[in-house]
Structures are given as structure tokens and as C-alpha cells.
C-alpha atoms as a PDB file:
ATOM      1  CA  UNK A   1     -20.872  17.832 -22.283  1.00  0.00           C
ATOM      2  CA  UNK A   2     -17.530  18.309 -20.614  1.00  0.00           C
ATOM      3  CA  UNK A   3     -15.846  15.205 -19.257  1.00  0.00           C
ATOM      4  CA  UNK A   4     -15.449  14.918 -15.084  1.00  0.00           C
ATOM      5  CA  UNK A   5     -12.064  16.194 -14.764  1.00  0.00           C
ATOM      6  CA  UNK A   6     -10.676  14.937 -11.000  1.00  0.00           C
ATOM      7  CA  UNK A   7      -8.371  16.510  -9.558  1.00  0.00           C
ATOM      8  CA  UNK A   8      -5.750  15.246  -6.819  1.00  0.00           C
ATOM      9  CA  UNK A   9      -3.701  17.020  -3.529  1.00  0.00           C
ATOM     10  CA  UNK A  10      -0.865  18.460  -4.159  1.00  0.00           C
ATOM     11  CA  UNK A  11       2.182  16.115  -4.015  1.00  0.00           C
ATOM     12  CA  UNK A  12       4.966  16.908  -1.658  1.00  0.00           C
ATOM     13  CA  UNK A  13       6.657  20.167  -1.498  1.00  0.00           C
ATOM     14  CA  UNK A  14       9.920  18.073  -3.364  1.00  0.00           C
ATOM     15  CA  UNK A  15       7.048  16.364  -6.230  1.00  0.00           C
ATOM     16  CA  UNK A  16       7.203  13.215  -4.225  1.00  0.00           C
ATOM     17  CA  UNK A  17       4.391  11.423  -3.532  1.00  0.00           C
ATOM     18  CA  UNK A  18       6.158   9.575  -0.853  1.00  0.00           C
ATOM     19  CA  UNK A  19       3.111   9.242   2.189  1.00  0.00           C
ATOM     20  CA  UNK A  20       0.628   9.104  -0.430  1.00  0.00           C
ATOM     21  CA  UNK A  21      -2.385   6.911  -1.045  1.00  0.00           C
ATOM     22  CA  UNK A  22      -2.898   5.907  -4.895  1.00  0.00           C
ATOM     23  CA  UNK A  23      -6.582   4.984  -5.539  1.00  0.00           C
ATOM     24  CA  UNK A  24      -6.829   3.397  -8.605  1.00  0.00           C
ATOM     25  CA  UNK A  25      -9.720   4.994 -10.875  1.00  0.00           C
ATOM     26  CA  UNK A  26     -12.511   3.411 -12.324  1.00  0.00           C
ATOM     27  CA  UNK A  27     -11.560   1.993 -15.674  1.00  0.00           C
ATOM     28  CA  UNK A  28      -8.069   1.168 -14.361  1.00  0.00           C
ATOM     29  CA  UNK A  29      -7.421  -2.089 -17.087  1.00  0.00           C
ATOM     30  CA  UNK A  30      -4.335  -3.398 -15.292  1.00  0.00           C
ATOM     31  CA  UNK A  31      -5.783  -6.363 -13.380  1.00  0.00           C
ATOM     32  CA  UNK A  32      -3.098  -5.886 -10.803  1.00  0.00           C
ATOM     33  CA  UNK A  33      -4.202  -2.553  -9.675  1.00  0.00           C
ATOM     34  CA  UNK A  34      -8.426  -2.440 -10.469  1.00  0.00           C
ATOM     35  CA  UNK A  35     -10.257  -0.947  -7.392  1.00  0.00           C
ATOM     36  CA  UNK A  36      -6.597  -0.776  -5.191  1.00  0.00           C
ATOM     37  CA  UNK A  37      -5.052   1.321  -3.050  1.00  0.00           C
ATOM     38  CA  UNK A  38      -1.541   1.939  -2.959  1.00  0.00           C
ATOM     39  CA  UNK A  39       0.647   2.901  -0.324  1.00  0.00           C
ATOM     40  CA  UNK A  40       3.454   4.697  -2.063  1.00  0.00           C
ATOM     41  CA  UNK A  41       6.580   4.097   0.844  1.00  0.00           C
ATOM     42  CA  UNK A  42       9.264   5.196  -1.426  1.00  0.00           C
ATOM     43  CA  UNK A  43       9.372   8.041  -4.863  1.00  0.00           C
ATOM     44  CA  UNK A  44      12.330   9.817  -6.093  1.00  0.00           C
ATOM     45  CA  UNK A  45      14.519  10.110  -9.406  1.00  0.00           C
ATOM     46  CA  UNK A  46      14.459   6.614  -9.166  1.00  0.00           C
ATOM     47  CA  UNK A  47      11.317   5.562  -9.910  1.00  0.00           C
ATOM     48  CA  UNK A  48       8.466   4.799  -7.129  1.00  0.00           C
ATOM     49  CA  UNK A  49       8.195   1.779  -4.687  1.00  0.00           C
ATOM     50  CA  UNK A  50       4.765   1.127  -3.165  1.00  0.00           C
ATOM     51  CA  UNK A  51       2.604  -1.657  -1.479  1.00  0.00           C
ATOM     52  CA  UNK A  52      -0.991  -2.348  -2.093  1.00  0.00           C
ATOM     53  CA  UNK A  53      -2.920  -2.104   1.013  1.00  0.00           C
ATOM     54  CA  UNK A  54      -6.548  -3.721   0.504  1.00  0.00           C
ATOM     55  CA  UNK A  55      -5.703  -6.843  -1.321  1.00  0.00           C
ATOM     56  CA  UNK A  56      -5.733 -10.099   1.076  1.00  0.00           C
ATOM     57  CA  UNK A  57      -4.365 -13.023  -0.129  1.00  0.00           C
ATOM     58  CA  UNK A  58      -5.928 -16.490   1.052  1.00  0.00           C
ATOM     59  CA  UNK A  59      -2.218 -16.855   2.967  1.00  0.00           C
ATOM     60  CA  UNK A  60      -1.582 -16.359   6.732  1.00  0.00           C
ATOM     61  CA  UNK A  61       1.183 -15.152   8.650  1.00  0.00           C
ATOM     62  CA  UNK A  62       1.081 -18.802   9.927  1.00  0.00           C
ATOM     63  CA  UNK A  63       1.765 -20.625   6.640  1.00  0.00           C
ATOM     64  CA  UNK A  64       4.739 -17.659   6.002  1.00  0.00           C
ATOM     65  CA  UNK A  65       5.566 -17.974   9.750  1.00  0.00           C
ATOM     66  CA  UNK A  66       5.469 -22.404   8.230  1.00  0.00           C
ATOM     67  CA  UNK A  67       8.058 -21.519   5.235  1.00  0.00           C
ATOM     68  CA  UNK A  68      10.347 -19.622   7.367  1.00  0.00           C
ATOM     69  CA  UNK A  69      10.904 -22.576   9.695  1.00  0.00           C
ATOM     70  CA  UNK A  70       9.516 -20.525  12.505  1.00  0.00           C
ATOM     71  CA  UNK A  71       8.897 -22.501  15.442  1.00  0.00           C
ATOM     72  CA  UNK A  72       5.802 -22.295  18.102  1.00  0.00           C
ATOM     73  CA  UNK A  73       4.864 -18.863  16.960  1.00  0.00           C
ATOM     74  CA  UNK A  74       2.183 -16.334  18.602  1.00  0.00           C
ATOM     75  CA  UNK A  75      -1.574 -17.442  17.903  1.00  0.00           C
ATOM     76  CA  UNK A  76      -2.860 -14.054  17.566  1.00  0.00           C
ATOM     77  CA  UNK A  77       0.260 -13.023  14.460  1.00  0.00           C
ATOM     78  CA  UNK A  78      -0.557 -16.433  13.038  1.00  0.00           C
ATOM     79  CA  UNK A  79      -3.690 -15.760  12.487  1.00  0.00           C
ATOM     80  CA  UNK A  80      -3.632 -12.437  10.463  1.00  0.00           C
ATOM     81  CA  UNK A  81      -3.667 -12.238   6.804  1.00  0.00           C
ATOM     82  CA  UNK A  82      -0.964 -11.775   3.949  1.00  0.00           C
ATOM     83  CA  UNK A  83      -1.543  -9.289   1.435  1.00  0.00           C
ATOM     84  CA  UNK A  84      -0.078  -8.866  -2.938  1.00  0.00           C
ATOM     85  CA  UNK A  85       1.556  -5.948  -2.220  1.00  0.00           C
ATOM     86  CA  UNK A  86       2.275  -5.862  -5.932  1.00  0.00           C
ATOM     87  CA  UNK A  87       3.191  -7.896  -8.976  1.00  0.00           C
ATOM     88  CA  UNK A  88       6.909  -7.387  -8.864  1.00  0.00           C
ATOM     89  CA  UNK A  89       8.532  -9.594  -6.831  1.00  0.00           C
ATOM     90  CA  UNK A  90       6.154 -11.641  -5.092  1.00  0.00           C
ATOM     91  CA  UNK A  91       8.496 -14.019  -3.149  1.00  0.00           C
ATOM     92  CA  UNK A  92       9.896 -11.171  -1.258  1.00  0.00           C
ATOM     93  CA  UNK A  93       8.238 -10.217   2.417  1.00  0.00           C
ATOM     94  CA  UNK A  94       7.364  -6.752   3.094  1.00  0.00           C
ATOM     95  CA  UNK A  95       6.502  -5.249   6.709  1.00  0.00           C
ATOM     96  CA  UNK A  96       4.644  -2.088   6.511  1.00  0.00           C
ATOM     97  CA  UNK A  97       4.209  -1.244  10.860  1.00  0.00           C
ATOM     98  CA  UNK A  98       4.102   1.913  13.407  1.00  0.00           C
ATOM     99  CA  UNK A  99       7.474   2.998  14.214  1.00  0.00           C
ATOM    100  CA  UNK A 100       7.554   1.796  17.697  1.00  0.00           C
ATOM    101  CA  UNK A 101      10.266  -0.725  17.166  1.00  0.00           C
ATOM    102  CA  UNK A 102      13.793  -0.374  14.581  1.00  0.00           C
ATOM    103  CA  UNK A 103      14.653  -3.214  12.954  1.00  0.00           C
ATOM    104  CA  UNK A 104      17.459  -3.931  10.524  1.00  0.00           C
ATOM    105  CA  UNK A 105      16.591  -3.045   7.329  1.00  0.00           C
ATOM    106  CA  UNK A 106      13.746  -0.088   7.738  1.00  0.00           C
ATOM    107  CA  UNK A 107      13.018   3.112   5.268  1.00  0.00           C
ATOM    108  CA  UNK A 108      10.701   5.549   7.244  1.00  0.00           C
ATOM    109  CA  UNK A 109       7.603   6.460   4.692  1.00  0.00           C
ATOM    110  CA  UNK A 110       6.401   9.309   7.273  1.00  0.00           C
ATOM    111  CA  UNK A 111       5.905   9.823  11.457  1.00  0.00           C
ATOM    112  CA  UNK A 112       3.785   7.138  11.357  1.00  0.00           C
ATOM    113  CA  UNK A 113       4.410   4.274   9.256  1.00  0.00           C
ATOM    114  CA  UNK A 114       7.499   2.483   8.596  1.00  0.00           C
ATOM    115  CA  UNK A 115       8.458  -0.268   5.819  1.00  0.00           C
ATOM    116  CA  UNK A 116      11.093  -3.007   6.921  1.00  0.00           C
ATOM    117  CA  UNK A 117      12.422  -5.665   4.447  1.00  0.00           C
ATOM    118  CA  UNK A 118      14.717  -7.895   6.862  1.00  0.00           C
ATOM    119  CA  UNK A 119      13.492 -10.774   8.504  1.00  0.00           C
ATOM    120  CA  UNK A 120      13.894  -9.204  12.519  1.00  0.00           C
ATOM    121  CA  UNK A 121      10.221  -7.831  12.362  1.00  0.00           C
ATOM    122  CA  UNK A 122       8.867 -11.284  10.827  1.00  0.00           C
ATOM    123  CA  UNK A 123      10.599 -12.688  13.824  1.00  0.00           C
ATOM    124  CA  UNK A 124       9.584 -10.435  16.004  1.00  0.00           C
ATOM    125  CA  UNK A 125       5.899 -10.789  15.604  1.00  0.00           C
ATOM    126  CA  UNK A 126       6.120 -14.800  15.590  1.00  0.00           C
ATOM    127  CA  UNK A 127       7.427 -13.902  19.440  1.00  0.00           C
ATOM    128  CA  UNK A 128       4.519 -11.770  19.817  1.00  0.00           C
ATOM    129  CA  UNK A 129       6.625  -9.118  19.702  1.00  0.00           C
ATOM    130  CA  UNK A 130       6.280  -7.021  16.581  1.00  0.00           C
ATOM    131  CA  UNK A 131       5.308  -3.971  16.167  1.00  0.00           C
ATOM    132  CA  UNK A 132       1.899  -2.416  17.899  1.00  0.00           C
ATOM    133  CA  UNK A 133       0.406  -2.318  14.335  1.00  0.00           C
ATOM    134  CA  UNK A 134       1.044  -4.003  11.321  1.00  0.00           C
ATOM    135  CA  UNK A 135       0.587  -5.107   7.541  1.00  0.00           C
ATOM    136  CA  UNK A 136       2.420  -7.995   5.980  1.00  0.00           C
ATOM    137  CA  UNK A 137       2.584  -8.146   2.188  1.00  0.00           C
ATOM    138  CA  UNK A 138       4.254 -10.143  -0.445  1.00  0.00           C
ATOM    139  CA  UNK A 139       5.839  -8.591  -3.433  1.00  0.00           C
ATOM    140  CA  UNK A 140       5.872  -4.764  -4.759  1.00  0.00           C
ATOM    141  CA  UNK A 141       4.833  -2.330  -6.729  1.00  0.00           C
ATOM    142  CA  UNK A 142       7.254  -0.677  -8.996  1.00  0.00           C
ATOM    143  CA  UNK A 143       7.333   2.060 -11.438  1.00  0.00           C
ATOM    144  CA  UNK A 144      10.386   3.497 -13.280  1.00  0.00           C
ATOM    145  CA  UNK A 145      11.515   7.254 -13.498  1.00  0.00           C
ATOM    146  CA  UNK A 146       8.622   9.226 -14.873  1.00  0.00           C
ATOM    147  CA  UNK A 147       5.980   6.254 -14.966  1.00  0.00           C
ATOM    148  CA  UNK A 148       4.065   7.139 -12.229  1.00  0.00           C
ATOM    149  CA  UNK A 149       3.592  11.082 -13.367  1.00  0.00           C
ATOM    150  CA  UNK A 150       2.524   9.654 -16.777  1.00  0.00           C
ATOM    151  CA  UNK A 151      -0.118   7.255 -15.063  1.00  0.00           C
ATOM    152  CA  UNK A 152      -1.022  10.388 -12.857  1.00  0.00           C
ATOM    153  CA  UNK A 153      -1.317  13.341 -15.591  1.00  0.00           C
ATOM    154  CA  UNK A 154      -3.742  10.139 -17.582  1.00  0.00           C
ATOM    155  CA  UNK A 155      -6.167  10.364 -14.777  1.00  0.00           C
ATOM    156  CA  UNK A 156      -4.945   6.545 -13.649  1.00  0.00           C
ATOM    157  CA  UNK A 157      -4.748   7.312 -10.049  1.00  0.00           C
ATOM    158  CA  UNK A 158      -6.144   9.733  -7.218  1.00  0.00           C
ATOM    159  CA  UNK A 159      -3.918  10.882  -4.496  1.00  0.00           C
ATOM    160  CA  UNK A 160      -4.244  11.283  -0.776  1.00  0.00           C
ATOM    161  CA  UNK A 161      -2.292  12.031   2.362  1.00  0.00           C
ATOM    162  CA  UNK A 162      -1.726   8.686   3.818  1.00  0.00           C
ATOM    163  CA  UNK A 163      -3.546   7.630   7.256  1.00  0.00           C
ATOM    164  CA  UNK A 164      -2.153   4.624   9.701  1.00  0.00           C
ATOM    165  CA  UNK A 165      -5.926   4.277  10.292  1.00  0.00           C
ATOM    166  CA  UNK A 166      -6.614   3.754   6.375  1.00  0.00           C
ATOM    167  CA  UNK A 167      -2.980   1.677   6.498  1.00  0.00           C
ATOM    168  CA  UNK A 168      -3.880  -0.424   9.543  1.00  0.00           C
ATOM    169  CA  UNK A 169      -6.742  -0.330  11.047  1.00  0.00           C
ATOM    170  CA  UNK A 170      -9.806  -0.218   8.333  1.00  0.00           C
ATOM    171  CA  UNK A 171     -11.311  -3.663   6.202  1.00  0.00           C
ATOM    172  CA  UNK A 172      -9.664  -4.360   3.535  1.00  0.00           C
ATOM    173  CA  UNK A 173     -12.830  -4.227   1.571  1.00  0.00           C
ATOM    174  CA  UNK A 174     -13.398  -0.277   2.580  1.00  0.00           C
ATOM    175  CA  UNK A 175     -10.004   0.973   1.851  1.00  0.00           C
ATOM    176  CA  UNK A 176     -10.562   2.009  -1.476  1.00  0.00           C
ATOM    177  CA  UNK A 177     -14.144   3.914  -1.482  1.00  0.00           C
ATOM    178  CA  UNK A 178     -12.954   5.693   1.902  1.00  0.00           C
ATOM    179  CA  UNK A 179      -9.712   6.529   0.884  1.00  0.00           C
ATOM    180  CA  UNK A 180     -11.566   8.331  -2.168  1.00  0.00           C
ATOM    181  CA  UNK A 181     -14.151   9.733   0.353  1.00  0.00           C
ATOM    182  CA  UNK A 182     -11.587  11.525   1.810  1.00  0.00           C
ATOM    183  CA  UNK A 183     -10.824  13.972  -1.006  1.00  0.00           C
ATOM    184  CA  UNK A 184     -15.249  14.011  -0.550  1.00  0.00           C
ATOM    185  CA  UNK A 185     -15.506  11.478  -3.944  1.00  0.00           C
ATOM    186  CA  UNK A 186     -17.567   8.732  -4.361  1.00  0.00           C
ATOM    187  CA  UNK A 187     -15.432   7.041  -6.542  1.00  0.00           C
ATOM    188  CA  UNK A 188     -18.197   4.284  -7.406  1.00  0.00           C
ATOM    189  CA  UNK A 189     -20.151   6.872  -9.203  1.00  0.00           C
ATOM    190  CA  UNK A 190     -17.178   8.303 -11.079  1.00  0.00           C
ATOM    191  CA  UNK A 191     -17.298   7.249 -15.390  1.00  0.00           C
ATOM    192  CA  UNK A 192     -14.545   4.464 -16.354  1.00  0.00           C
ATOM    193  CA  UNK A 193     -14.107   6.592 -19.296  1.00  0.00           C
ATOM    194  CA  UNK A 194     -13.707   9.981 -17.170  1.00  0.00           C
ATOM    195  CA  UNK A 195     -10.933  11.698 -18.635  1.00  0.00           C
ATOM    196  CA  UNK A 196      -9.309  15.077 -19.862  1.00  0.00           C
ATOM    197  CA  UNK A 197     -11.472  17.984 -21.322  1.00  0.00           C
END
């Protein structure tokens, strides 16, 4: 019997996959990217630069709000959680939010969602006034030129059109088996071992 082969949407009309959900695939054996989904904000010659959107960490923006020196900030930001946006660098602060505010240091990922590394949004939402919607992560993930459409063409990842409701709105714990769902896969019920015929 012929393996399950899976196939993905089309990248980009450029090959970028820029906007895109990665679902990691059954089997995946990196422990920093089993059952995750990744939110790829950046993808050129370069390499690719993405954040992981459904893994929590026990942090809150109140104990990052605490090691900034941030003083008196808003209950509600406080109380929302920090995610690993990735094993590479995890002391640095990432701000994936809805576009309706600029702040210093910003690369637009699509219409919808936009990716600030300076401090201005952190501040911002301590004053209670971030961004309408919101995801805080700590530290990246990174691939170098050609790494990503190695891991791809090896059946490592699915692709999707990123959402702002998968991004922002959805549990954590639901992001990966409905991001799958919507390319209409149960990913749960797909072989670790599924590969190329």
C-alpha cells in the first residue's frame, strides 16, 4: 500500500510563505516544534523568521511587564499569557498584534497582523493601550536559506493561509488540529511515518 502523501496550498505567488501557518506533522522529532503551529511573519532569500502561536509558557505579561521595570500596569494585559515563540533567542520580546496602532520597530506579515520588536507596544499595553488584539512571545523561530523548503518537500510541515482568528482569538490548545482542519485534515489520524510514495 501507497503511503498518505499530503499535500499543502500553494505558497505565495513570489515562493514565500510569508502569511502562512506551519503545522507541524505527526512524527515531527524536534521537541521544539511537536504538535505546533507556526506563524511564519517573515521568508525571503534570507532564510525564514516565524513565531509559534499555541505554545503558553507558565509566564505572564505581568512578570515581563515585572523585568521591564514597568510600573502600575493594566490588570487585564497583566494577566495574559507569554508564549516560546521559538528556540532561538528566547530573551528577546516579540509582539505579534492587529495593525491598528504603528509602533517603532514593526514588519507587516499581511492586512491583518503585524510583528513589532521595540519596546513602544510592550509599553503600550502596560497603559492599557496596546493594540485591539494581541500575542506576546519570547524568542524565534529561525531557518536559514533553503531550510524551510527542505523541511517542506520532507513532509515536516503543512501550510495554510494565516487567520487573525487562528492568530488571536482561538485556545491555544485548538490551534493546531483546526489549523489542519482547515485544509479538511484531521491531522490526529494522519501516520507519524506518512511520507513520500
Amino acid at each position: 500500500m501507497r503511503p498518505l502523501l499530503v499535500h499543502t496550498v500553494p505558497m505565495g505567488h513570489d515562493g514565500s510563505l510569508t502569511n502562512q501557518l506551519l503545522i507541524a506533522m505527526p512524527g515531527m522529532a524536534d521537541p521544539n516544534f511537536s504538535t505546533t503551529v507556526t506563524l511564519i511573519c517573515e521568508h525571503n532569500d534570507e532564510g525564514a523568521l516565524g513565531i509559534v502561536i499555541n505554545r503558553p509558557l507558565e509566564l505572564r505579561l505581568s512578570g515581563l511587564f515585572e523585568q521591564l521595570d514597568v510600573n502600575d500596569p493594566d490588570p487585564q494585559a497583566a494577566g495574559r499569557p507569554v508564549l516560546m515563540g521559538g528556540p532561538v533567542g528566547p530573551e528577546r520580546g516579540f509582539v505579534l498584534h492587529s495593525p491598528d496602532s504603528s509602533y517603532e520597530n514593526t514588519l507587516v506579515v499581511s492586512d491583518n497582523i503585524h510583528l513589532t520588536l521595540s519596546r513602544d507596544v510592550i509599553d503600550a499595553m502596560a497603559s492599557g493601550d496596546g493594540p485591539d488584539q494581541s500575542l506576546v512571545a519570547l524568542g524565534y523561530a529561525g531557518w536559514q536559506p533553503g531550510q524551510i523548503e527542505t523541511e517542506m518537500l520532507a513532509n515536516s510541515w503543512l501550510n495554510v493561509p494565516a487567520s487573525p482568528a487562528i492568530v488571536f482569538d482561538m485556545a491555544f490548545n485548538d490551534r493546531w488540529m483546526s489549523a489542519a482542519q482547515t485544509l479538511g485534515i484531521d491531522i490526529s489520524q494522519i501516520s507519524p511515518d506518512a511520507g513520500h510514495a
